[in-house]
C-alpha atoms as a PDB file:
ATOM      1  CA  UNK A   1      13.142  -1.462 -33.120  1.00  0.00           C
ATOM      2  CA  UNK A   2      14.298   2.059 -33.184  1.00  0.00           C
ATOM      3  CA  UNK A   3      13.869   4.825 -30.405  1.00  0.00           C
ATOM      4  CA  UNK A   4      11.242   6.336 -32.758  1.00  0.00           C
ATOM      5  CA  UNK A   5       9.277   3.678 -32.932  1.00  0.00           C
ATOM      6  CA  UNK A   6       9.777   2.691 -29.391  1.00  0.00           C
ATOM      7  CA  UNK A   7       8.730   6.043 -28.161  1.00  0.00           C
ATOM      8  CA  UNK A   8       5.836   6.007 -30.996  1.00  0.00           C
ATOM      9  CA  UNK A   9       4.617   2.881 -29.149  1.00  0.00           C
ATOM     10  CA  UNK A  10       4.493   3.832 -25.556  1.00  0.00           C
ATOM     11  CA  UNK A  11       3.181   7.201 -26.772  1.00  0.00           C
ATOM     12  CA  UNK A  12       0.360   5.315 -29.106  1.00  0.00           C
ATOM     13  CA  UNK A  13       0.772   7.555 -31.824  1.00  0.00           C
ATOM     14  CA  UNK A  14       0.046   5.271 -35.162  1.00  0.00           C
ATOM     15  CA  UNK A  15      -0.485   2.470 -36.400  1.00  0.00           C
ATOM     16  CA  UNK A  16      -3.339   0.155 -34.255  1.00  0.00           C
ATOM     17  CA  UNK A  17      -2.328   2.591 -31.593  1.00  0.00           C
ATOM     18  CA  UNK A  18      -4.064   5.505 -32.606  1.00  0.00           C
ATOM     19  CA  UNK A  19      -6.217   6.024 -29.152  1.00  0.00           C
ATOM     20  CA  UNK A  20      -4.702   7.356 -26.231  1.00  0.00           C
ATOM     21  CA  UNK A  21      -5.114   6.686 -22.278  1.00  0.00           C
ATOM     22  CA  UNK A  22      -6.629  10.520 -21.981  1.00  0.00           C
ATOM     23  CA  UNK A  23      -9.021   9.470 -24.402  1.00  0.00           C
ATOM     24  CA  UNK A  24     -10.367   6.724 -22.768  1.00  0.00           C
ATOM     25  CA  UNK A  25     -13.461   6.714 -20.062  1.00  0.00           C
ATOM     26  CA  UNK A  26     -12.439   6.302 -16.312  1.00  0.00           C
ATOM     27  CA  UNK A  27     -12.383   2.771 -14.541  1.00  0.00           C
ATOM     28  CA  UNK A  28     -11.870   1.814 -18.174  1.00  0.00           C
ATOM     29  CA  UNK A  29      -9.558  -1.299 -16.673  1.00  0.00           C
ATOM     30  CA  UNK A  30     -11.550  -3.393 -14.751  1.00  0.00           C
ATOM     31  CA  UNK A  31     -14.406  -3.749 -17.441  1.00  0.00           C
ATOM     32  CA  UNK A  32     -12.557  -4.675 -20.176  1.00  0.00           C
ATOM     33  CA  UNK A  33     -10.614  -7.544 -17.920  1.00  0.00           C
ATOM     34  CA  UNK A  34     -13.561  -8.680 -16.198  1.00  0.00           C
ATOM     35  CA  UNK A  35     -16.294  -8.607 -19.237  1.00  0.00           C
ATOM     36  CA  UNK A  36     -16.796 -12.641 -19.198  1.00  0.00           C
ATOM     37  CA  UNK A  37     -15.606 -13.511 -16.080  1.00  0.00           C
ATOM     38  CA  UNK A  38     -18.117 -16.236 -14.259  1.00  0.00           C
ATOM     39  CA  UNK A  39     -17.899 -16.911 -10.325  1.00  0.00           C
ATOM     40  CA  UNK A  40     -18.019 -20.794 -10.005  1.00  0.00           C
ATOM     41  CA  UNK A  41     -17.884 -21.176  -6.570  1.00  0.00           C
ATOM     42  CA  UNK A  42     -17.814 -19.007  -3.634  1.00  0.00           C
ATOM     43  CA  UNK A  43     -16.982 -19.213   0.443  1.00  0.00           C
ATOM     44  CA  UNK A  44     -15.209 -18.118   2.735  1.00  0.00           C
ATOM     45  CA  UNK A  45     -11.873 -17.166   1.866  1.00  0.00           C
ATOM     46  CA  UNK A  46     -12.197 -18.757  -1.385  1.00  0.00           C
ATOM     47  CA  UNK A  47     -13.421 -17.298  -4.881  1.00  0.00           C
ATOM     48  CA  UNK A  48     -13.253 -20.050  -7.845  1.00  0.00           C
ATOM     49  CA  UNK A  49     -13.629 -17.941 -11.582  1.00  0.00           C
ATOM     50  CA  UNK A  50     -13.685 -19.087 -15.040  1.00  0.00           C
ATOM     51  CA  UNK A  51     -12.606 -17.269 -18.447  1.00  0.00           C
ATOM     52  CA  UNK A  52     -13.053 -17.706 -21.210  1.00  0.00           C
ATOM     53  CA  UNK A  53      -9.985 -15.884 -23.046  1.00  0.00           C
ATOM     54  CA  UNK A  54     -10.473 -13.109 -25.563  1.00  0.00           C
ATOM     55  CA  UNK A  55      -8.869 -11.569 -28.259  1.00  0.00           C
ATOM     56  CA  UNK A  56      -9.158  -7.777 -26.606  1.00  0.00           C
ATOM     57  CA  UNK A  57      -6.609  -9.536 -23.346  1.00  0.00           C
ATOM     58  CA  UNK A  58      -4.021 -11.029 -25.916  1.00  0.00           C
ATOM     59  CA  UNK A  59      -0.431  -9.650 -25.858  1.00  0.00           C
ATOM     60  CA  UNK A  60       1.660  -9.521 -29.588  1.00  0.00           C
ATOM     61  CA  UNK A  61       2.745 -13.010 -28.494  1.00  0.00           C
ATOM     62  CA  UNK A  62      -1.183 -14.055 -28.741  1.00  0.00           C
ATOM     63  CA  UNK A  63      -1.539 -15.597 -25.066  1.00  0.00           C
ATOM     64  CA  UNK A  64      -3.346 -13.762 -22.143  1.00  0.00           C
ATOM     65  CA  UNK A  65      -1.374 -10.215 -21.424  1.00  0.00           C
ATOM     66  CA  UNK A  66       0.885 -10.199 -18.435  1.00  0.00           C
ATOM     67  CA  UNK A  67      -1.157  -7.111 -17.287  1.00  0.00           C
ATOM     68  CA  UNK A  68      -4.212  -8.479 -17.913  1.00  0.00           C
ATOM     69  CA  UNK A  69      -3.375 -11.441 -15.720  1.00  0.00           C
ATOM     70  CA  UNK A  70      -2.789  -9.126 -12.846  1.00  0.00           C
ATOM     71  CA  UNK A  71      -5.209  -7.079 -13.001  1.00  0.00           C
ATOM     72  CA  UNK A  72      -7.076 -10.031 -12.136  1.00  0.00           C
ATOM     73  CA  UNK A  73      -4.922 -10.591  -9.472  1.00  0.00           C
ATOM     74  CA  UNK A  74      -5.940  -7.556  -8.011  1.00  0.00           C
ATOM     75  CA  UNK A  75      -9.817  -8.154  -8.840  1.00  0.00           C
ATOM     76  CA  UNK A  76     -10.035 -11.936  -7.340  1.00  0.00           C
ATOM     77  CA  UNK A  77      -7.841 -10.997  -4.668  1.00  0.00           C
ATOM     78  CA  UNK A  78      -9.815  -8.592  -3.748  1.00  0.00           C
ATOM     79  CA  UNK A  79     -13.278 -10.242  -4.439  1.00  0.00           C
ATOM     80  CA  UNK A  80     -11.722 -13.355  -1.631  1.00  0.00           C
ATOM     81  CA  UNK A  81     -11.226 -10.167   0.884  1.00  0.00           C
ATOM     82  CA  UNK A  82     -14.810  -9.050   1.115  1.00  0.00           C
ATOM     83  CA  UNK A  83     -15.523 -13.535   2.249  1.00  0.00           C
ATOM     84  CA  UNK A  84     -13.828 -13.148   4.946  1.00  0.00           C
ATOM     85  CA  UNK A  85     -16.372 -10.011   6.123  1.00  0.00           C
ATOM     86  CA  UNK A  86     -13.469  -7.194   5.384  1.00  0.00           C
ATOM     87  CA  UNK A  87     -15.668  -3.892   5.257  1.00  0.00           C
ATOM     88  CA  UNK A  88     -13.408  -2.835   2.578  1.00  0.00           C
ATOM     89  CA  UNK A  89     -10.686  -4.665   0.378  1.00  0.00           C
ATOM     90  CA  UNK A  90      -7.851  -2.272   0.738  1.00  0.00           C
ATOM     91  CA  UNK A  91      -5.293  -0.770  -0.758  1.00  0.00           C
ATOM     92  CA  UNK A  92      -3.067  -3.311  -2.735  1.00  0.00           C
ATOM     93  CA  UNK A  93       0.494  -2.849  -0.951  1.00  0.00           C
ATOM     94  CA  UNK A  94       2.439  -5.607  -3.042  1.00  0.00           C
ATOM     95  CA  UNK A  95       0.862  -7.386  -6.579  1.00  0.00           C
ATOM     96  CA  UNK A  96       3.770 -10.402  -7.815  1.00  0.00           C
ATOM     97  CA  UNK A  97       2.366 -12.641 -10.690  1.00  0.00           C
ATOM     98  CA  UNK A  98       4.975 -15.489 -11.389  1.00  0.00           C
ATOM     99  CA  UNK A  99       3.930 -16.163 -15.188  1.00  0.00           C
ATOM    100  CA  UNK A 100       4.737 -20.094 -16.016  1.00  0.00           C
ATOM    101  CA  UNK A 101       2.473 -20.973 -19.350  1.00  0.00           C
ATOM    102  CA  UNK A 102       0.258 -18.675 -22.000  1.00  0.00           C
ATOM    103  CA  UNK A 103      -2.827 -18.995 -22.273  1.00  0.00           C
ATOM    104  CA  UNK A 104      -4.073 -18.966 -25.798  1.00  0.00           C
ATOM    105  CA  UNK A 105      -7.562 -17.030 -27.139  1.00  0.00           C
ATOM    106  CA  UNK A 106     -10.850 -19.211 -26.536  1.00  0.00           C
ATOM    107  CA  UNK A 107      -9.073 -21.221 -23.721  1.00  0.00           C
ATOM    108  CA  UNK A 108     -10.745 -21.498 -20.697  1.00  0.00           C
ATOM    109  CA  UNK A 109      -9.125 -20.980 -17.607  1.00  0.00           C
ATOM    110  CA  UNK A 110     -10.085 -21.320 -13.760  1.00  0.00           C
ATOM    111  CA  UNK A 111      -8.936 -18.192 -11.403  1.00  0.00           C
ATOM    112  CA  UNK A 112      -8.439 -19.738  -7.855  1.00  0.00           C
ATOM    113  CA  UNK A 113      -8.160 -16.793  -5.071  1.00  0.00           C
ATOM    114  CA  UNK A 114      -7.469 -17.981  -1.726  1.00  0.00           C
ATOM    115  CA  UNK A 115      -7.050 -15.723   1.410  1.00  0.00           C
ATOM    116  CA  UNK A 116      -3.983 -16.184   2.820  1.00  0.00           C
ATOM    117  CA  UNK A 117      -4.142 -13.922   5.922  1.00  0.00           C
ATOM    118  CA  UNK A 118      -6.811 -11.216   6.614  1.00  0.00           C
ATOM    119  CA  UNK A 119      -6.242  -9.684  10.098  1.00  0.00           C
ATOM    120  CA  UNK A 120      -6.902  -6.116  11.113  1.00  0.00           C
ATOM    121  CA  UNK A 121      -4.911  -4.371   8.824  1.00  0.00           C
ATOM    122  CA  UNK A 122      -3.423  -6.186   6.231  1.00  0.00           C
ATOM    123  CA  UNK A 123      -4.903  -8.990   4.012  1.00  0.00           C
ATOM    124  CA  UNK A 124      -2.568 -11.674   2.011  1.00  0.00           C
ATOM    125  CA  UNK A 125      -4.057 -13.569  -1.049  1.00  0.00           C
ATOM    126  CA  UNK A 126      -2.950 -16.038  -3.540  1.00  0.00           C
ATOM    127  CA  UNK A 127      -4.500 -16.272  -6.862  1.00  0.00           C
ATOM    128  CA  UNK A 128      -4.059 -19.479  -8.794  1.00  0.00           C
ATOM    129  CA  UNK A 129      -4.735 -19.775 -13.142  1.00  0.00           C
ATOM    130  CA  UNK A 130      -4.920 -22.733 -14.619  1.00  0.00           C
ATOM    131  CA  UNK A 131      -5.962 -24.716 -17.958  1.00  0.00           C
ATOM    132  CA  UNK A 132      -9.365 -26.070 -17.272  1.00  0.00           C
ATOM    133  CA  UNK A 133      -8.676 -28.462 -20.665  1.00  0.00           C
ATOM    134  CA  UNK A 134      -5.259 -29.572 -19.348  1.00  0.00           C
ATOM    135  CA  UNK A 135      -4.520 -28.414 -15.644  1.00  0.00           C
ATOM    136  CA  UNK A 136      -1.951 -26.878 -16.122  1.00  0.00           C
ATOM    137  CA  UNK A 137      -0.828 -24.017 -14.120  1.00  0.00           C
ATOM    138  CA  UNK A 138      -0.398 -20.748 -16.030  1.00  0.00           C
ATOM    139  CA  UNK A 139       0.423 -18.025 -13.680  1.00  0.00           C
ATOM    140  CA  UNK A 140       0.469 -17.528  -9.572  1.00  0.00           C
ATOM    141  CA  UNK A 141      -0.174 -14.016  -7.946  1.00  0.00           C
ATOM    142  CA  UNK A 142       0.212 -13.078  -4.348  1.00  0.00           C
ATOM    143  CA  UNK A 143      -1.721  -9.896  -3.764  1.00  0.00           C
ATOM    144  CA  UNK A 144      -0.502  -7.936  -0.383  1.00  0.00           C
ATOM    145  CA  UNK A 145      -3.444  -5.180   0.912  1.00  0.00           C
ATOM    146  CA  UNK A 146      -3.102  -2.586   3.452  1.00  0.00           C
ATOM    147  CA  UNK A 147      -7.061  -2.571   5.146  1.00  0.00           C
ATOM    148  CA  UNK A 148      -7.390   0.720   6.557  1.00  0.00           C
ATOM    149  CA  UNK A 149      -8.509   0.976  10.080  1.00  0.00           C
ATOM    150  CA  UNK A 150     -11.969   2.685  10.827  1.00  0.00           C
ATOM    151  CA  UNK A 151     -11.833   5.604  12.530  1.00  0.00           C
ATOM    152  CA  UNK A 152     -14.999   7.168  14.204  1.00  0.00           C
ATOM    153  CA  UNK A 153     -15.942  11.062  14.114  1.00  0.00           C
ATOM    154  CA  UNK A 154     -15.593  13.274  17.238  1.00  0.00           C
END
């Protein structure tokens, strides 16, 4: 690839990138990840999801989208937070994702969040995907939050 066509593709001038960021509504992120995502089970300090995976989270290599996967890092992660009676879920201080498989369009796929650690002011979660069909283990986040402390008005 070029530098033209490099820079034509982080810019998203052309082709099937003809929209642009500015030109898209705010907290545009978090709907189009979670649209389909099902809570199977829920308790303290755990969140068990299911997806079902869909063309609009596929990268060019037609599996789920590295950034796709953590954003829902981030959104399980934080979901497992507010179990364990956190009045807030933070501000995410460190997001790793340790990619191992794909996961291919109309696969289904179980999002395991466990809390790690929440104390007072900083929360530690793991978030586990894997193939419902096969088992297999397709990615691994850690999601790091700072909890800010409450402070009370004079």
């Amino acid at each position: 690839m070029d530098l033209e066509s490099v820079k034509k593709f982080v810019e998203k001038d052309g082709g099937d990138y003809e929209f642009t960021v500015d030109s898209m509504p705010a907290r545009f992120i978090e709907p189009i990840v979670m649209q389909g995502l099902k809570i199977d089970r829920i308790e303290r300090g755990r969140v068990v999801c299911s997806l079902t995976v869909p063309p609009r989270l596929l990268n060019t290599g037609n599996t789920l989208h590295g950034g796709a996967t953590a954003a829902l890092v981030d959104i399980a992660g934080s979901a497992v937070i507010y179990t364990m009676g956190a009045p807030t879920t933070g501000v995410s201080v460190e997001i790793n994702v340790s990619y191992l498989s794909g996961a291919y369009v109309g696969e289904e796929i179980e999002i395991d969040s466990k809390a790690l650690r929440v104390g007072k002011s900083v929360a530690v979660v793991s978030v586990d995907f894997t193939s419902k069909k096969t088992g297999k283990l397709i990615a691994q986040g850690r999601h790091t939050k700072y909890l800010p402390v409450a402070t009370s008005k004079m």
